[in-house]
Structures are given as structure tokens and as C-alpha cells.
Protein backbone atom coordinates (compact mmCIF):
# COMPACT_ATOMS: atom_id res chain seq x y z
CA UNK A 1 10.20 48.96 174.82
CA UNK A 2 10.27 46.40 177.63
CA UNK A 3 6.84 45.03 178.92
CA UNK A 4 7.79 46.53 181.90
CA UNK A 5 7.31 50.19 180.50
CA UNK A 6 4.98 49.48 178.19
CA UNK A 7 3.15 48.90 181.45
CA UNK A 8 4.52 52.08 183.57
CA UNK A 9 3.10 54.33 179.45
CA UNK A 10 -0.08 52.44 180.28
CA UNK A 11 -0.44 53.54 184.07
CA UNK A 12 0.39 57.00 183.47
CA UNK A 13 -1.56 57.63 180.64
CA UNK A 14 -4.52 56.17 182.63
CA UNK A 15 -4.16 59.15 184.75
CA UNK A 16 -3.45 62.04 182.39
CA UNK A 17 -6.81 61.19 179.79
CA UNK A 18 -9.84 61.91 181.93
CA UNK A 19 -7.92 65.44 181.28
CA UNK A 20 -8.72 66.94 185.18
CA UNK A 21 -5.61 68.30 184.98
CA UNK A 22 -2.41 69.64 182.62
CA UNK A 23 -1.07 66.95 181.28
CA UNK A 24 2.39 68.12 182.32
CA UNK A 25 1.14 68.54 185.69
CA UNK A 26 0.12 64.88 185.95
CA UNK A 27 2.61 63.62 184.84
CA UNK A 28 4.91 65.11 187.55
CA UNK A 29 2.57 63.79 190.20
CA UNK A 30 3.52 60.49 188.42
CA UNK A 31 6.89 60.58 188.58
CA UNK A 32 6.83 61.91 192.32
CA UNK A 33 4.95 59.20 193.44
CA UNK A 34 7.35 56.56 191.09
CA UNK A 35 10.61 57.68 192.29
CA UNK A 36 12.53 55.02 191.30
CA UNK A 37 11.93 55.55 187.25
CA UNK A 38 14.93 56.81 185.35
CA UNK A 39 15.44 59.76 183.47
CA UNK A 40 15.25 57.63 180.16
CA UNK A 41 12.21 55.50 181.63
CA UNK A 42 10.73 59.15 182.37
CA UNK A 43 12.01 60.61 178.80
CA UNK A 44 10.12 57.27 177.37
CA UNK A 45 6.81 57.85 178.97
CA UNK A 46 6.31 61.36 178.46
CA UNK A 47 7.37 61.01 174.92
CA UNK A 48 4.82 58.59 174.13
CA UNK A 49 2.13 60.20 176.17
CA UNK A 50 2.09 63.32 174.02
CA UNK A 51 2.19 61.72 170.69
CA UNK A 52 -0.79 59.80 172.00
CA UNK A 53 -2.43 63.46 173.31
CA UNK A 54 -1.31 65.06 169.69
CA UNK A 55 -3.54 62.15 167.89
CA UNK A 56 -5.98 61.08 170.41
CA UNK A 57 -8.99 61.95 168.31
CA UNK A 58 -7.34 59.40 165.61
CA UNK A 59 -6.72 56.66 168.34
CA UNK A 60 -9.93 57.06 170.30
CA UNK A 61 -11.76 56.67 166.83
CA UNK A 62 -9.55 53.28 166.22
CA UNK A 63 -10.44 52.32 170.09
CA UNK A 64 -13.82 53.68 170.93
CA UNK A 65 -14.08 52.31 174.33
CA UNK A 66 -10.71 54.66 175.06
CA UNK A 67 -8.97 51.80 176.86
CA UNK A 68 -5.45 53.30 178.56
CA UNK A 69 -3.71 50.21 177.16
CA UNK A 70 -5.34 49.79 173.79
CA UNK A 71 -4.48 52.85 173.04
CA UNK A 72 -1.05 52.81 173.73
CA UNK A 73 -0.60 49.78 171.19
CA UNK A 74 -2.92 51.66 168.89
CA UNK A 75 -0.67 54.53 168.84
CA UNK A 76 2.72 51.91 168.38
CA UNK A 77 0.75 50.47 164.97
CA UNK A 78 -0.99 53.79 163.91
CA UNK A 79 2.27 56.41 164.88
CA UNK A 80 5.21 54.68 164.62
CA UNK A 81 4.69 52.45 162.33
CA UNK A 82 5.47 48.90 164.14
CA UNK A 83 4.61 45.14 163.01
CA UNK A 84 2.39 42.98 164.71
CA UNK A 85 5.41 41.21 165.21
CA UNK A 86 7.28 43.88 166.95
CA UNK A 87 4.34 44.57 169.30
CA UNK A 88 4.10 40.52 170.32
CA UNK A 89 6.14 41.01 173.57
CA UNK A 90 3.29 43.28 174.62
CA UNK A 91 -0.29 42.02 173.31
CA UNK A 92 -2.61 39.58 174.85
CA UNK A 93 -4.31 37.11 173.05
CA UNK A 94 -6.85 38.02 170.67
CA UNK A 95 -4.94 41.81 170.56
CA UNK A 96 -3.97 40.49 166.92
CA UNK A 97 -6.87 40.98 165.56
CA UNK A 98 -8.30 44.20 166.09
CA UNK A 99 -4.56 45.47 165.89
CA UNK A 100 -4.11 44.04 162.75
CA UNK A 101 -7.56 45.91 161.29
CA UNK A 102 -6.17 49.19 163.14
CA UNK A 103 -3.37 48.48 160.92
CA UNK A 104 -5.35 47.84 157.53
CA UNK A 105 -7.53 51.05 157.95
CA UNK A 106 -7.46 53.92 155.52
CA UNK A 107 -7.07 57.05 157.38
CA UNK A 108 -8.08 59.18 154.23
CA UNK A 109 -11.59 57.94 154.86
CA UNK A 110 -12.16 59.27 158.40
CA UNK A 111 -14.49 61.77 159.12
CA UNK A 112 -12.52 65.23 158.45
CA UNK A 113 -12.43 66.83 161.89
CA UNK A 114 -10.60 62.90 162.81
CA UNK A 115 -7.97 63.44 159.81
CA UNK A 116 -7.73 66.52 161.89
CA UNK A 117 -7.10 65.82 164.95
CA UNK A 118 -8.95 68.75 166.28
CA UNK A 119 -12.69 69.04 168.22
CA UNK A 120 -15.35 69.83 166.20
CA UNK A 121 -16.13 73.17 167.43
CA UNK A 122 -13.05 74.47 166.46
CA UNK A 123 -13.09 72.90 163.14
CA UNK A 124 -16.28 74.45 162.61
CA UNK A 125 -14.95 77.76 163.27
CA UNK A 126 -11.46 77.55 161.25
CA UNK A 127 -13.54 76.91 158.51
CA UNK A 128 -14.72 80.62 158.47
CA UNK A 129 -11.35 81.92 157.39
CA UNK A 130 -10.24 78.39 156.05
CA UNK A 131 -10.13 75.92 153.11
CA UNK A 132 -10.34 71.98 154.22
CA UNK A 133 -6.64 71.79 153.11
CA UNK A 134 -5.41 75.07 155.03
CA UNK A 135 -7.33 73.32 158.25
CA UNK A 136 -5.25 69.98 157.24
CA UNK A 137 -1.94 71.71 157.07
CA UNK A 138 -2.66 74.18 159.91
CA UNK A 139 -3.00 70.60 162.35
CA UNK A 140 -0.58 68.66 160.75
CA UNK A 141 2.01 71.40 161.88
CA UNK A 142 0.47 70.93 165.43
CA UNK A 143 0.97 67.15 165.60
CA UNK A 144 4.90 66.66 165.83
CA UNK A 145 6.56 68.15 169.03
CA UNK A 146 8.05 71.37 169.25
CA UNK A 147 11.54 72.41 168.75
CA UNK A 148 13.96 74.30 171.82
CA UNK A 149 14.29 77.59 171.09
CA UNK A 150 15.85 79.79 173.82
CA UNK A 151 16.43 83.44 173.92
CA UNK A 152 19.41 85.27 174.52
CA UNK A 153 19.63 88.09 177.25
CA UNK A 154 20.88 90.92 175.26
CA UNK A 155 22.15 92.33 178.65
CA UNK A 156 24.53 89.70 179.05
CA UNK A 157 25.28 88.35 175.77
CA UNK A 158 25.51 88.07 172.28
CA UNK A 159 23.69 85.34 170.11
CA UNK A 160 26.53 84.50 167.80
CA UNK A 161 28.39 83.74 171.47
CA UNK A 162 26.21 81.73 172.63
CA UNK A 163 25.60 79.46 169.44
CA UNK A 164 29.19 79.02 168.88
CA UNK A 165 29.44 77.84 172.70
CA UNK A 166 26.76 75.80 172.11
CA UNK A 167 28.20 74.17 169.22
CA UNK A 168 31.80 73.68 170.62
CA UNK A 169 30.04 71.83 173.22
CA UNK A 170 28.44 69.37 170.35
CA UNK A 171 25.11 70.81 170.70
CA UNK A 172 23.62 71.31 167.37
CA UNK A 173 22.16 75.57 167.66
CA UNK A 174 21.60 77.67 164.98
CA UNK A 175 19.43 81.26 164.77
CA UNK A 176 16.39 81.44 164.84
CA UNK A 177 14.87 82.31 161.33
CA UNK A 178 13.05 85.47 162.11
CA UNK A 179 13.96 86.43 165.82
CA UNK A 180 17.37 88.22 165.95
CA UNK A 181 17.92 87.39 169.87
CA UNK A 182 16.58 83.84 169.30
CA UNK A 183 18.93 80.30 169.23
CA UNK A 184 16.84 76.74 168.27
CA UNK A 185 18.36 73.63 169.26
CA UNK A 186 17.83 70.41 166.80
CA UNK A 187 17.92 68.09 170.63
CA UNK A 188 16.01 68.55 173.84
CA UNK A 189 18.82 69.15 176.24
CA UNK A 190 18.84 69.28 180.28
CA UNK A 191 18.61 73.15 180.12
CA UNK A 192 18.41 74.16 183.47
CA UNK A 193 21.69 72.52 184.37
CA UNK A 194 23.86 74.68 181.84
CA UNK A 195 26.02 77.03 182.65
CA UNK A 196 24.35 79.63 179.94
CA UNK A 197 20.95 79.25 181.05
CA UNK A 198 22.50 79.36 184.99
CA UNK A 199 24.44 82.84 184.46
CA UNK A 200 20.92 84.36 182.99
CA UNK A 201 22.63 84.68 179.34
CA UNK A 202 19.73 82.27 177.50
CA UNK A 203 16.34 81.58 178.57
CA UNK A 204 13.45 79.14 177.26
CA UNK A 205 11.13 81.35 175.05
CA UNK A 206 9.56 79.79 171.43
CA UNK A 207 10.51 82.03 168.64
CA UNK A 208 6.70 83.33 168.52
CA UNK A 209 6.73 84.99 171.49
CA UNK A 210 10.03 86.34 171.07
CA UNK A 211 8.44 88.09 168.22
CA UNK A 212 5.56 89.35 170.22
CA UNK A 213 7.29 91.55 172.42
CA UNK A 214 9.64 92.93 169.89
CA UNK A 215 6.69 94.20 168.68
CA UNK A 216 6.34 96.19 171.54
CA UNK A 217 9.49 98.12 170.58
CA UNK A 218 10.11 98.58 174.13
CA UNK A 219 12.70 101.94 174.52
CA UNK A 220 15.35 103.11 177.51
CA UNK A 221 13.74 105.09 179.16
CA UNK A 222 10.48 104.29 179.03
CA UNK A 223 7.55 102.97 181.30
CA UNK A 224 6.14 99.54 179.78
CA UNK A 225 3.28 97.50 181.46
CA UNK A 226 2.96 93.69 180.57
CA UNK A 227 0.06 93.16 181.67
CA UNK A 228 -0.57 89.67 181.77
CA UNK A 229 3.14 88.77 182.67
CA UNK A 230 2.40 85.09 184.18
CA UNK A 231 5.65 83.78 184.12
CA UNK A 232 7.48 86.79 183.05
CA UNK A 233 9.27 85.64 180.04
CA UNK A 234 8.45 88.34 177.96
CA UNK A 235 8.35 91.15 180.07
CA UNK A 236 12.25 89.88 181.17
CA UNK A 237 12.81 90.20 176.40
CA UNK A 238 10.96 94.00 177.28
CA UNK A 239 13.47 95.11 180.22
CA UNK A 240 16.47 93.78 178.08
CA UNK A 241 15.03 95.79 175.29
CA UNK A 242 15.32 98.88 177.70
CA UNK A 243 19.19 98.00 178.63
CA UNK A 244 17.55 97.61 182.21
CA UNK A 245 16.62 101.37 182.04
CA UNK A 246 13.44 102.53 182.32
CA UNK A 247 10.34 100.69 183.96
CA UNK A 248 8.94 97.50 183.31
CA UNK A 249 5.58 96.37 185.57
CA UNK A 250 4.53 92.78 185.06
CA UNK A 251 0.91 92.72 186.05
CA UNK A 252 -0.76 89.44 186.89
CA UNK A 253 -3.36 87.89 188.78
CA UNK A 254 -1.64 84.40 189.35
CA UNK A 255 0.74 84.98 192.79
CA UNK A 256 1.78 81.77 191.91
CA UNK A 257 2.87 82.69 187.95
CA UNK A 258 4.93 85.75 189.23
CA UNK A 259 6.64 83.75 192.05
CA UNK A 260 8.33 81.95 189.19
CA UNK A 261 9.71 84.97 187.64
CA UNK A 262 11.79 85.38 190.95
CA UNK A 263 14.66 83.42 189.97
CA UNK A 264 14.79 83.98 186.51
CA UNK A 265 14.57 87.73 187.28
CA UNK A 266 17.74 87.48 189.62
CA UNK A 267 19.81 85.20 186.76
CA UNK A 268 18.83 88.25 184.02
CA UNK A 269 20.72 90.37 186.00
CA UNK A 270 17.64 93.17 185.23
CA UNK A 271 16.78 96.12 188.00
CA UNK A 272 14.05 97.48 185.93
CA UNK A 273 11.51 95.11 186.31
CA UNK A 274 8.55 95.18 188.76
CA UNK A 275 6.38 92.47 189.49
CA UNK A 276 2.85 93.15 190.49
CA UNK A 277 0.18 90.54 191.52
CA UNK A 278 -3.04 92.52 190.80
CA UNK A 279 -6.60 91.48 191.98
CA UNK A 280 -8.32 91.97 188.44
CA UNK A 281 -8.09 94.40 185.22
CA UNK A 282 -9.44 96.92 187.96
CA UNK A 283 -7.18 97.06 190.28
CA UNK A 284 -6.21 100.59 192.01
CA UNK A 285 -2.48 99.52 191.00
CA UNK A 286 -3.59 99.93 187.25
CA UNK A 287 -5.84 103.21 187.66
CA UNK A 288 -2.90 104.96 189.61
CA UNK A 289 -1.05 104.71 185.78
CA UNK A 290 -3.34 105.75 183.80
CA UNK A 291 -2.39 107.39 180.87
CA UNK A 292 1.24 107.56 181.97
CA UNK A 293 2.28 104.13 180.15
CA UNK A 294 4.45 104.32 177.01
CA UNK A 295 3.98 100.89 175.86
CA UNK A 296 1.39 98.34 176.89
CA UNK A 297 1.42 94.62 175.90
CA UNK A 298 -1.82 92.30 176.54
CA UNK A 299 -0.66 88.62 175.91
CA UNK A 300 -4.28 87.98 177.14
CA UNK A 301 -5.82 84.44 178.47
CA UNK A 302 -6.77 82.56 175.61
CA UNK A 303 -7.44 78.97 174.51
CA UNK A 304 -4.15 78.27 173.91
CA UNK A 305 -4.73 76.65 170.66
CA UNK A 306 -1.55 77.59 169.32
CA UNK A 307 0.22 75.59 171.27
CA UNK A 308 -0.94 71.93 170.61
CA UNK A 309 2.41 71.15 169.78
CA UNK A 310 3.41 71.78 173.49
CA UNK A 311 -0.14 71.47 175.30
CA UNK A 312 -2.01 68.92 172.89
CA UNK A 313 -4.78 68.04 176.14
CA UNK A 314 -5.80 71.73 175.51
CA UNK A 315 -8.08 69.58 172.84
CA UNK A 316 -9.99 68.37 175.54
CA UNK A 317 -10.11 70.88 177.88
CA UNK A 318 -11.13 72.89 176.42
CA UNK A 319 -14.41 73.51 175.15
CA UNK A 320 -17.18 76.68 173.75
CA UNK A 321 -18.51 77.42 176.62
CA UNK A 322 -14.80 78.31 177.71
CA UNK A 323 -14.54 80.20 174.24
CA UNK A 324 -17.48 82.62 175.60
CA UNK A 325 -16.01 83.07 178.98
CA UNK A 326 -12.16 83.81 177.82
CA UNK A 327 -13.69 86.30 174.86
CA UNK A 328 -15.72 88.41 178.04
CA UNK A 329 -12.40 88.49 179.97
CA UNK A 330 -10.67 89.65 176.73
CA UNK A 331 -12.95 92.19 176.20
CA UNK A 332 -12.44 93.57 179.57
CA UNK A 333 -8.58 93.16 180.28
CA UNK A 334 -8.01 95.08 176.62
CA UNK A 335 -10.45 97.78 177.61
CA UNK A 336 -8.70 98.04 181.10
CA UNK A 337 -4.96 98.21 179.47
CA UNK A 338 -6.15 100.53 177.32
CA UNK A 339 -6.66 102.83 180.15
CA UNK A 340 -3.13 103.13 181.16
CA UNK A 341 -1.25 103.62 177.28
CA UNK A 342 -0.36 107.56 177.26
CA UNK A 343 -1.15 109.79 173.62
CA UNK A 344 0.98 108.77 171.29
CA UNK A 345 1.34 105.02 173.35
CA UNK A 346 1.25 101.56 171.85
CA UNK A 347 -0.61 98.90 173.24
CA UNK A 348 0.07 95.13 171.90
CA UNK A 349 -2.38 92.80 171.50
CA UNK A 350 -1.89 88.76 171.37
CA UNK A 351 -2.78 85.55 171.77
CA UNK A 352 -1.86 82.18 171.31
CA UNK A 353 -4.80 81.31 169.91
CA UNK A 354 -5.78 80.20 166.46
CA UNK A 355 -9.48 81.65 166.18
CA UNK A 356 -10.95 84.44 164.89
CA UNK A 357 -13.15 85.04 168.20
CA UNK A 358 -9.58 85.22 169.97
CA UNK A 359 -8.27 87.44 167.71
CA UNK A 360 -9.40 89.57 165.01
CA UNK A 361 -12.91 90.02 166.51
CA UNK A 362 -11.37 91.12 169.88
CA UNK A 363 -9.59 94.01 168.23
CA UNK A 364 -12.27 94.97 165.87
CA UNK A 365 -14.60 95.01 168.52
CA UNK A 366 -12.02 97.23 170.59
CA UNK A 367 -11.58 99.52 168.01
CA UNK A 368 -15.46 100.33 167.63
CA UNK A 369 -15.75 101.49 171.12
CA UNK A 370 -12.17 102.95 171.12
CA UNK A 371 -11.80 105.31 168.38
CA UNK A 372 -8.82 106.85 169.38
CA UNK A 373 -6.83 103.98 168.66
CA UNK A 374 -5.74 102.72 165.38
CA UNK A 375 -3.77 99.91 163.97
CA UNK A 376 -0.32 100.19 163.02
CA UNK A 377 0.31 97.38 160.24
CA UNK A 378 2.22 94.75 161.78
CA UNK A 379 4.14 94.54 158.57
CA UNK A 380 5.89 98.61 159.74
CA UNK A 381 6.86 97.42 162.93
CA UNK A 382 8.78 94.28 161.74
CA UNK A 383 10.79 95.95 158.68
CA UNK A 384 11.84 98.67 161.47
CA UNK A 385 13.01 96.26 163.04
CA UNK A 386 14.88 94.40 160.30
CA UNK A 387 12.85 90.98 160.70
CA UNK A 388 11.39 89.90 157.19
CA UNK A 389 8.48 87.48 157.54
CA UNK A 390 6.90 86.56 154.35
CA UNK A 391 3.27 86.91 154.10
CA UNK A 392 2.44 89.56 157.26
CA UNK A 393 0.35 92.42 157.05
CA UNK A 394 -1.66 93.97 159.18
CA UNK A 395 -1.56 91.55 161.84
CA UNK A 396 1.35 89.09 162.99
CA UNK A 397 0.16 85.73 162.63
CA UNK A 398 2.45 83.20 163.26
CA UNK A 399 1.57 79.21 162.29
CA UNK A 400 3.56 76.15 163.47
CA UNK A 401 3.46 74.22 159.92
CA UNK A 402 4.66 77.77 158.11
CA UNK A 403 7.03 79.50 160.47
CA UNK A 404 8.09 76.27 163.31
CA UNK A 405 6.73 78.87 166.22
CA UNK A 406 3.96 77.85 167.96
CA UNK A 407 0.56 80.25 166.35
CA UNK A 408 0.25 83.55 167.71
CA UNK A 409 -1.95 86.55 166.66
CA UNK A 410 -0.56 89.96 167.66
CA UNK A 411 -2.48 93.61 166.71
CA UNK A 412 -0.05 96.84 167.42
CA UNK A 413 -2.23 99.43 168.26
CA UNK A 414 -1.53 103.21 168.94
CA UNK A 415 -3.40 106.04 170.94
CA UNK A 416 -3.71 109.51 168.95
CA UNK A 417 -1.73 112.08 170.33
CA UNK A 418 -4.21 114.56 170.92
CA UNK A 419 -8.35 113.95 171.00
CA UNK A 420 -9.58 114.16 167.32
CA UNK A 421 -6.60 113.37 165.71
């Protein structure tokens, strides 16, 4: 690292701490407004800005005035591992010497939720279903980057194609362990500029949330809501499911979120899916289907704690008085969804979040005031469909240092048939 980008790491990350915004988001008003950076200069930055986000709780307790530059050679001695020597072309006089006790420290003696990595309100409430060492491996798995999994369009292709194009092309693919429609790649690659990903036959999706909507066991046919569709990537896995026949509304409040499943809805080659911007859970879109949906699935708004591999300034962003609001607007968009899943329906819960309050207590809570819904083990649905995942019962939970997805918590539920029964 030349002191020259050492310097452009340090100006950047002064912008994306104070945490206003997504860190991703920043960081492209960064690189807009430093046009002349490279893609490797870019690569660098980034790359080093999220290993700093992933253990800032470490490095802020190593530099507790949180300066942008001490914590960037913090993060070179505490991370990866350089000399004092190596770090010389960047340091200042008198750096040496608090580097050099940086260096010398004992991170098994830091105060838990620090070893961590994590805030300590949700320490404190993964120790409800957690040991000290479950917490420890749960954010370990969260503190290296995630891998590139992509998801084959079963409309246009086959995933032992598109592997062995990948790999003739020196791209190093294999399947995904539990997904059947999912490829990982071991390298970050310029996706958007392949010719797979440009004739619709992959998209980006992590193996997780692949999972998630195959729980939905979407059929030809049938009429499917996703109800919280942002983006649209799995209600594009539901109308492939389908063989584009059939209905598939993706509901969501965000105009914004469903403008960006535009293109990717024109490369899937799908004409069964419908985007919808609603106003709220209780919009007069959602009433006039009441009752007439086969298959509902709720990835609801959530903390997002799942996916501090990806999104590691979700640490300080968010906070518990965010925890109350998202579990209110939980409670109300599962209620509302509810509404529209026929007798005899499912209706898929999930989150990407790691907490109980999320997760568990949503549906339990849903299921006191709903009684006409029960739970169908999570554990049925996958060995229907042929995907063994060691450990899964009732409930799909997914973890990042057990099953390299980001975490997710999914509930199938079902509506009786017939009132009473």
C-alpha cells in the first residue's frame, strides 16, 4: 500500500464512520466525486473499509478517540498482521509507540461483547438462547467477507451448464451445498459484465435466501404474493419456480426497490411477475386478494443482523429503540399477509435477523391471535424438496459460521382448510 492510498482508505473511511448513511452508499458518493481512482485503487479501499466496519468495536477499543487514520493502521497491525516495519512508509513520529502496544495486547482479555465484535444490546439478547462460546462462533462467522453465490434461472438454464461454463472460463464455481439452483464462486468477479448474468441465466442471490423461497414451494399455476419484494430477487426464484405460469405479485412500499427489479425482470425472461408499489400493509391492492392467495412469503424488515458479513455498519445503526419499532411493523405486515393466504395456503415467514424478538417471538405471537394457522416443520418442507440440512427442525435457521449463508430465520405456516379444523 502506497502512502498515497493509505491516504485516499483514510479519507473515505472518514466519511463512512459517523454511520449517516450505508456504508456502500458512501462509498459510491466517494468514488463519484474521485473519478480518477482505479478499479484496483477502488477494490483496495473498499476492501479495507469493511474489514475495519467487521472489527470496529475491536479497533475503536485499541483507538478510543476513533481517529479515521489511527484506525486504519490499527486495523494493518491488529487484522493483517503487519510489522512495525512494514507500516514505516505510513506512520508519523511517535505512531511507534502506541502501535507497537496495539500490537503487544492480548485480545483474550477484552471485555466479551469487544472479543465479539457486536453492540451490547444484542449481546445481551443472544445470550437468551446462547452460550458465551455459541455467541463467539456465531460473530466470528460474521467477521470475514462473504462468498458470491449466484442463482441460476431455471427458465433458462441448467446449473451443471452454467458451472462448467464458468469453469472453462477459469472461474473457480462449484454448487452450492444445500441450494439445488445455487453456484458459489471462490473470487469476486465483475458480474454484471458476463454474458450469463447479461442473458438472465444467473443472478446474485446468497444461498440463504435461495433457500427461503424454496420454502415457499411456489407451484404452476398458482397465485403467490411476495410481499415485501424490495428488489425482487426472490420473487424472480418464485416465478421460475412456476415455469412463468401462474401469478407472482411483488408487493413493496419502496418505488425505488421495485424500479430495480425492472431490468432484472426483462433479462429473466419471466411474464408472470407483477410488481406492485403499495402504500402500507393496508393497502386496497392487498384487501382486493384476500383469501384468494395460494402462497404468501413475508421476508419482513428486520435488523439485518444476519448480514454483517455484507452490511457490518448495521452494528452501528442500528440500535433498540429500532428493535421496538421494526418488531410493531412485523407484527402488523404478518397480520396483514395473513389476510390474503386462501384455506389450505402457506404463508412464509423470514428474516435476516439473528434475534429471538425478530423471529421466534414474531411467530409465536402470530400464532396466539391466529389460531387457524399452524406450523409446518421446516424440516417436511426441505426433505420434499430433497435439500438435507443437518440440524433443522421446526424452523430454518441458517448461520454464516455453520452453513457460509448469511443467518436467516424462516417459519412455514399453513391456514386450515375449513374453520375448526
Amino acid at each position: 500500500m502506497t502512502p498515497t492510498q493509505f491516504s485516499q482508505w483514510v479519507d473515505a473511511l472518514t466519511l463512512v464512520l459517523p454511520a449517516v448513511s450505508p456504508a456502500d452508499v458512501t462509498l459510491q458518493y466517494f468514488f463519484r466525486n474521485h473519478p480518477k481512482l482505479g478499479s484496483r485503487d477502488r477494490a483496495l479501499i473498499a476492501e479495507n473499509i469493511y474489514a475495519i466496519l467487521r472489527r470496529r468495536r475491536l479497533l475503536e477499543h485499541a483507538v478510543p478517540d476513533g481517529n479515521p487514520r489511527k484506525l486504519a493502521l490499527a486495523s494493518l497491525i491488529k487484522l493483517h498482521g503487519w510489522s512495525l516495519q512494514q507500516l514505516a512508509p505510513l506512520t508519523r513520529r511517535g505512531d511507534e509507540t502506541w502501535l507497537g502496544a496495539i500490537k503487544a495486547s492480548d485480545s483474550d482479555a477484552l471485555p466479551f461483547a469487544v472479543r465479539a465484535d457486536l453492540p451490547d444490546w444484542v449481546v445481551e439478547r443472544l445470550r437468551k438462547s446462547m452460550s458465551e462460546d455459541e455467541i463467539l462462533a456465531v460473530a466470528h462467522g460474521m467477521q470475514s467477507s462473504a462468498p458470491l453465490d449466484l442463482r441460476v434461472n431455471t427458465l433458462r438454464a441448467k446449473r451443471d451448464a452454467v458451472v462448467a461454463q464458468l469453469t472453462q472460463e477459469g472461474i473457480a464455481a462449484t454448487p452450492t451445498p444445500f441450494s439445488p439452483i445455487g453456484v458459489r464462486l471462490k473470487e469476486k468477479i465483475a458480474l454484471n459484465k458476463h454474458p450469463l448474468f447479461l442473458s438472465g441465466d444467473v443472478e446474485v442471490q446468497d444461498e440463504g435466501s435461495q433457500l427461503l423461497g424454496l420454502l415457499v414451494e411456489a407451484r404452476r399455476g398458482e397465485m403467490v404474493v411476495d410481499f415485501c419484494a424490495g428488489a425482487g430477487g426472490k420473487a424472480l426464484l418464485l416465478g421460475a419456480a412456476m415455469q412463468s405460469q401462474g401469478r407472482v405479485y411483488a408487493f413493496d412500499v419502496s418505488e425505488k426497490r421495485l424500479n430495480n427489479l425492472g431490468p432484472r425482470l426483462k433479462r429473466s425472461g419471466l411474464s408472470n411477475l407483477f410488481p406492485n408499489r403499495i402504500d402500507s400493509e393496508n393497502d386496497t391492492k392487498i384487501k382486493r386478494l384476500a383469501g384468494k392467495i395460494d402462497r404468501v412469503l413475508v421476508d419482513a424488515p428486520c435488523t439485518g443482523l444476519g448480514t454483517l458479513r455484507r452490511n457490518p455498519d448495521l452494528k452501528s445503526r442500528q440500535n433498540e429503540t429500532g428493535l421496538a419499532e421494526l418488531n410493531e411493523k412485523q407484527t402488523a405486515i404478518l397480520a396483514s399477509a395473513s389476510r390474503l393466504v386462501k384455506p389450505g395456503g402457506r404463508l412464509v415467514y423470514a428474516t435476516c435477523s439473528l434475534l429471538l424478538e425478530e423471529n421466534e417471538d414474531i411467530v409465536a405471537a402470530f400464532l396466539s391471535s391466529h389460531p387457524e394457522f399452524r406450523v409446518v416443520p421446516a424440516s417436511e418442507v426441505l426433505a420434499r424438496l430433497k435439500i438435507d440440512i443437518p440440524g433443522i427442525g421446526e424452523f430454518l435457521r441458517l448461520w454464516p459460521h455453520r452453513h457460509s449463508t448469511d443467518g436467516f430465520f424462516a417459519a412455514v405456516l399453513e391456514r386450515a382448510n375449513k374453520v375448526g379444523s
